[in-house]
N, C-alpha and C. Protein backbone atom coordinates (compact mmCIF):
# COMPACT_ATOMS: atom_id res chain seq x y z
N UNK A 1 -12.20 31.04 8.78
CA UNK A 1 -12.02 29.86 9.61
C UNK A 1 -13.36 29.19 9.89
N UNK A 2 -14.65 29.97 10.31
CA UNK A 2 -15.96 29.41 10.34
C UNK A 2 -16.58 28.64 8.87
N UNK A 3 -16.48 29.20 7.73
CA UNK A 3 -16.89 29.01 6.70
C UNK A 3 -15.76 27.26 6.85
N UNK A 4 -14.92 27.30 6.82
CA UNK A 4 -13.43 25.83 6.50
C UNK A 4 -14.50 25.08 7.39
N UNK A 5 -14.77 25.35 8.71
CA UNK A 5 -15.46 24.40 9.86
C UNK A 5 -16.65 23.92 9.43
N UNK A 6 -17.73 24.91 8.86
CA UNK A 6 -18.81 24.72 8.64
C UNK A 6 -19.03 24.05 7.16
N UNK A 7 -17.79 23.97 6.47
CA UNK A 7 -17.69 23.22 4.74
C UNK A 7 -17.13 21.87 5.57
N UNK A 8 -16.55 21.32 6.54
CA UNK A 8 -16.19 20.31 7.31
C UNK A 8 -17.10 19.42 7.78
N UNK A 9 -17.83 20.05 8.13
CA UNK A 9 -19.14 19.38 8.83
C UNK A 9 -20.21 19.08 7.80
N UNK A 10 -20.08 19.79 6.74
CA UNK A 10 -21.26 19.33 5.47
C UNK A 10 -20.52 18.24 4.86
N UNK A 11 -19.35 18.03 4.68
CA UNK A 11 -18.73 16.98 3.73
C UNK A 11 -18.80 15.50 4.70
N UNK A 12 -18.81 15.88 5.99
CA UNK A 12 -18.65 14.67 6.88
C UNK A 12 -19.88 14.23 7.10
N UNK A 13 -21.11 14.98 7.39
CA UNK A 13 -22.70 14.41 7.51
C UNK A 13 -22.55 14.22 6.52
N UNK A 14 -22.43 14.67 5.11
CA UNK A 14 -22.56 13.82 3.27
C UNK A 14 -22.14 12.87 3.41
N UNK A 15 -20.91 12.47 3.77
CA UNK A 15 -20.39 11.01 4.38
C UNK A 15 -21.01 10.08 4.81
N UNK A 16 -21.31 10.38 5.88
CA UNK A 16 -22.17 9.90 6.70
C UNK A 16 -23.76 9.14 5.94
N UNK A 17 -24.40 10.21 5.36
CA UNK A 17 -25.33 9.89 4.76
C UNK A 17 -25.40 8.64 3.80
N UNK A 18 -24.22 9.13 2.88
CA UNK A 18 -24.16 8.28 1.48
C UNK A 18 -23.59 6.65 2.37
N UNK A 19 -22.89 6.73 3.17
CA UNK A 19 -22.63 5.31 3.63
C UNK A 19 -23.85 4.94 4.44
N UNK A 20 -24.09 5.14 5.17
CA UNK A 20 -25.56 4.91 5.88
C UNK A 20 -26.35 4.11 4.43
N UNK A 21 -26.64 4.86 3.06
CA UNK A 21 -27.80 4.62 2.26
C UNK A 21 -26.37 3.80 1.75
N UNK A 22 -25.77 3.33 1.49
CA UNK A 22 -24.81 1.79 0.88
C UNK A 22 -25.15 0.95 1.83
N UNK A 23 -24.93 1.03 3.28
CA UNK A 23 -25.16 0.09 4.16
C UNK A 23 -26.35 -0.67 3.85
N UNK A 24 -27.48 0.18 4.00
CA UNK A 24 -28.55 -0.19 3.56
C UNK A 24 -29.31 -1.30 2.16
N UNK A 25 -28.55 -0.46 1.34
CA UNK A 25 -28.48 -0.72 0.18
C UNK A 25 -28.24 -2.37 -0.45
N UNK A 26 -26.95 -2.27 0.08
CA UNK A 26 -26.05 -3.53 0.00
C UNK A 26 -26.17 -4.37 -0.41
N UNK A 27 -26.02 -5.63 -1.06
CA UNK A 27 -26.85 -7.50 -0.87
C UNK A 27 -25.55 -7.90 -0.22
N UNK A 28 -24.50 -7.78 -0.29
CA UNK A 28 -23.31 -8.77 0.29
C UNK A 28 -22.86 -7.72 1.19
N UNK A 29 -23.21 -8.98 2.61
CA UNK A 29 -23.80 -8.33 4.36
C UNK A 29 -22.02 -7.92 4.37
N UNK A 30 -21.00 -8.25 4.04
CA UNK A 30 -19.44 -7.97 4.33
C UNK A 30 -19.30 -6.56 4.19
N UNK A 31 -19.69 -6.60 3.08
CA UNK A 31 -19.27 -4.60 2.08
C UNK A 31 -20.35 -4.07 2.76
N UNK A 32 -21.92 -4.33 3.13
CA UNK A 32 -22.60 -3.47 4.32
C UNK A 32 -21.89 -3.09 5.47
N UNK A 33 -21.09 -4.45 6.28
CA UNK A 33 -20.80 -4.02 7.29
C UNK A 33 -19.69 -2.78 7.20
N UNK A 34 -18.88 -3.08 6.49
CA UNK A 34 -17.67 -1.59 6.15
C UNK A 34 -18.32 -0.48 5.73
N UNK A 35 -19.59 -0.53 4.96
CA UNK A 35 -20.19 0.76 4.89
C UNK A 35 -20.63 1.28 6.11
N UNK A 36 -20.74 0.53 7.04
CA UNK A 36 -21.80 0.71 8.54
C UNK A 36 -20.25 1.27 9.23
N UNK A 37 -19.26 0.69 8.99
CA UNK A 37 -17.60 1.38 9.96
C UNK A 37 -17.52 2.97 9.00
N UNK A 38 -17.83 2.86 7.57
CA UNK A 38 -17.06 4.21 7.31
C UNK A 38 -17.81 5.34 7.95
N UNK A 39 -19.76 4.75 8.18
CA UNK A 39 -20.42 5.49 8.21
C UNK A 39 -20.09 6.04 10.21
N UNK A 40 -19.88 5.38 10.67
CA UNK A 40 -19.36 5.43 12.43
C UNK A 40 -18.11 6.76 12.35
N UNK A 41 -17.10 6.36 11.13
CA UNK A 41 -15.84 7.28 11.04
C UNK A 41 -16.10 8.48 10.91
N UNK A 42 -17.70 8.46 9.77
CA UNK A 42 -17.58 9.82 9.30
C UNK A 42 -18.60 10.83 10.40
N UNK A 43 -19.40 10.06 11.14
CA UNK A 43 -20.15 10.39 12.11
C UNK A 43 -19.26 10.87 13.71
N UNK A 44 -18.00 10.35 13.46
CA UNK A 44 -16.69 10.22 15.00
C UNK A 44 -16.37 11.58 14.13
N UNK A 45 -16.32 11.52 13.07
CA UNK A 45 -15.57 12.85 12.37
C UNK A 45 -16.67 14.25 13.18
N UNK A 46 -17.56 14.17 13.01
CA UNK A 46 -18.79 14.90 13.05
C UNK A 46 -18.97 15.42 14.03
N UNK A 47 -18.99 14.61 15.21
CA UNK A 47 -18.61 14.37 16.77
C UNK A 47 -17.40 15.63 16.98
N UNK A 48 -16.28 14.98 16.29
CA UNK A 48 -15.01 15.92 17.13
C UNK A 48 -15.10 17.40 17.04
N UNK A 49 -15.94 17.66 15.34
CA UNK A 49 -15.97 19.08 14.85
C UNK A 49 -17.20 19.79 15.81
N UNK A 50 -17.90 18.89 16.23
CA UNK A 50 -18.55 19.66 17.08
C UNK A 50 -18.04 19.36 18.34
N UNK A 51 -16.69 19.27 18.76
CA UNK A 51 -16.32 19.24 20.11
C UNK A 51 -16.77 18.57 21.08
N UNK A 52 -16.95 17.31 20.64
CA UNK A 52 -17.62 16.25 22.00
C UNK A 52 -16.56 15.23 22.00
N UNK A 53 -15.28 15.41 22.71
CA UNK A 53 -14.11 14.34 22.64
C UNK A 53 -14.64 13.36 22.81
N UNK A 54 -15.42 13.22 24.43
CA UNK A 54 -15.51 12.01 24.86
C UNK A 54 -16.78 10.86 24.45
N UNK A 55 -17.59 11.92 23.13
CA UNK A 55 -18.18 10.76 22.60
C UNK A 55 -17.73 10.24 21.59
N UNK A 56 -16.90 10.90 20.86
CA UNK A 56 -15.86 10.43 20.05
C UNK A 56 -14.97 9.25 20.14
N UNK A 57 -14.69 9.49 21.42
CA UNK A 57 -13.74 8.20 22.36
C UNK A 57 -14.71 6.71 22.01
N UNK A 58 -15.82 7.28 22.54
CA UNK A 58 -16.94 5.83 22.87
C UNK A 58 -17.51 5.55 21.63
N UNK A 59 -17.72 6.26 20.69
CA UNK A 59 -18.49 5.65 19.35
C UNK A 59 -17.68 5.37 18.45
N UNK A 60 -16.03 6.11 18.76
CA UNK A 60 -15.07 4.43 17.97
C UNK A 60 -14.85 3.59 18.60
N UNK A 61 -15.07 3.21 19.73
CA UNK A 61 -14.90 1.69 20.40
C UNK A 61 -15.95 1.19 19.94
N UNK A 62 -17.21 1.61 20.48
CA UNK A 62 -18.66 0.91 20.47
C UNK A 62 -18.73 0.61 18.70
N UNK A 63 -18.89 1.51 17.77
CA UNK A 63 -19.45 1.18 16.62
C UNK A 63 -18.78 1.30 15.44
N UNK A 64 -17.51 1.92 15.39
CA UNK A 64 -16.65 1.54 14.63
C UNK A 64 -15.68 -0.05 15.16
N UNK A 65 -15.52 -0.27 16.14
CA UNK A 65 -14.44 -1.58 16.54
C UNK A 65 -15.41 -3.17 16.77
N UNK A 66 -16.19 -2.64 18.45
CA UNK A 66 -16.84 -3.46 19.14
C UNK A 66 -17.88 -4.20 17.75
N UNK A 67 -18.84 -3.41 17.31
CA UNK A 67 -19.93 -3.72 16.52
C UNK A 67 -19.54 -4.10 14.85
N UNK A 68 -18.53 -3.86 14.42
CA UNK A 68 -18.40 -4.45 13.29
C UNK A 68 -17.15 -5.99 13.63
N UNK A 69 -16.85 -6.27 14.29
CA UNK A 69 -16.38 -7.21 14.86
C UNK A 69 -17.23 -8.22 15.69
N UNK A 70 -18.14 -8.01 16.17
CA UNK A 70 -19.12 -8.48 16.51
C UNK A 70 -19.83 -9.23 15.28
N UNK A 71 -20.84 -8.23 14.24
CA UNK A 71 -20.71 -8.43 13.07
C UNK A 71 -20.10 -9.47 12.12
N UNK A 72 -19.04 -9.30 12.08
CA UNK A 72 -18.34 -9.88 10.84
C UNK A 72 -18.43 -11.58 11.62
N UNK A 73 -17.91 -11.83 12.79
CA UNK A 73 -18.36 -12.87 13.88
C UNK A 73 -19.89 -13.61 13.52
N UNK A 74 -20.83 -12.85 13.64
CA UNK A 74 -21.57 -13.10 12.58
C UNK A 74 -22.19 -13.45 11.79
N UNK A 75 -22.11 -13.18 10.44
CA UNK A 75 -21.90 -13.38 9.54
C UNK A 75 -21.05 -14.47 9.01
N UNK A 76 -19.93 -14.81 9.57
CA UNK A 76 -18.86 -15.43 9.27
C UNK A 76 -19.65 -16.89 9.79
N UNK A 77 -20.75 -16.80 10.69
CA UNK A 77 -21.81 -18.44 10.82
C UNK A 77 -22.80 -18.35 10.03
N UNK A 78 -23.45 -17.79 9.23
CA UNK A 78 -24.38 -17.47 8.22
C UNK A 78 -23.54 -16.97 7.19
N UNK A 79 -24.89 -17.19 6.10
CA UNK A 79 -24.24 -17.21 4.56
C UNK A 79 -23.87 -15.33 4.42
N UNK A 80 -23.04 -15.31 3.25
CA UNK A 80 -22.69 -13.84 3.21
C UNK A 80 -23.45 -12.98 2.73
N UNK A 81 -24.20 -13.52 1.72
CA UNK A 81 -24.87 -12.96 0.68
C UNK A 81 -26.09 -13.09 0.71
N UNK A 82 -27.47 -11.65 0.96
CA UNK A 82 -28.70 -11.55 1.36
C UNK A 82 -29.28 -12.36 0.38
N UNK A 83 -30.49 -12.83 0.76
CA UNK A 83 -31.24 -14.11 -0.75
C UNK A 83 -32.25 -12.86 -0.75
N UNK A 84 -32.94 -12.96 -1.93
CA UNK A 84 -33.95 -12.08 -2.26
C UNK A 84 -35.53 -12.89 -1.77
């Protein structure tokens, strides 16, 4: 059961990581911002396995909902696509 928890928590920080470095990555700010929500999901994931409900609660409002909605808001007055 420790080993299932502890293979849980490596696949979800990997998550985490690889969207973080897409976010980054990115040129078209739209597909950043969804990399920046999966990377919140897989980080809320991360959160629960280590048993912190109630930040779980607040960092899908705050940065999976509030902040990519904010975001896309936005964006949606500026152009989509980063210029080099």
């Amino acid at each position: 059961m420790i080993m299932v928890h502890l293979l849980m928590l490596l696949v979800a920080s990997l998550l985490g990581l690889f969207f973080s470095y897409m976010a980054i990555t990115e040129k078209d700010l739209l597909k950043a911002i969804a990399y920046s929500a999966g990377q919140g999901v897989a980080y809320s994931i991360l959160f629960y396995l280590l048993m912190a409900p109630d930040v779980v609660l607040a960092y899908i409002a705050i940065a999976v909902g509030i902040y990519s909605a904010l975001l896309v808001f936005v964006v949606s007055k500026t152009t989509r696509y980063e210029e080099d």
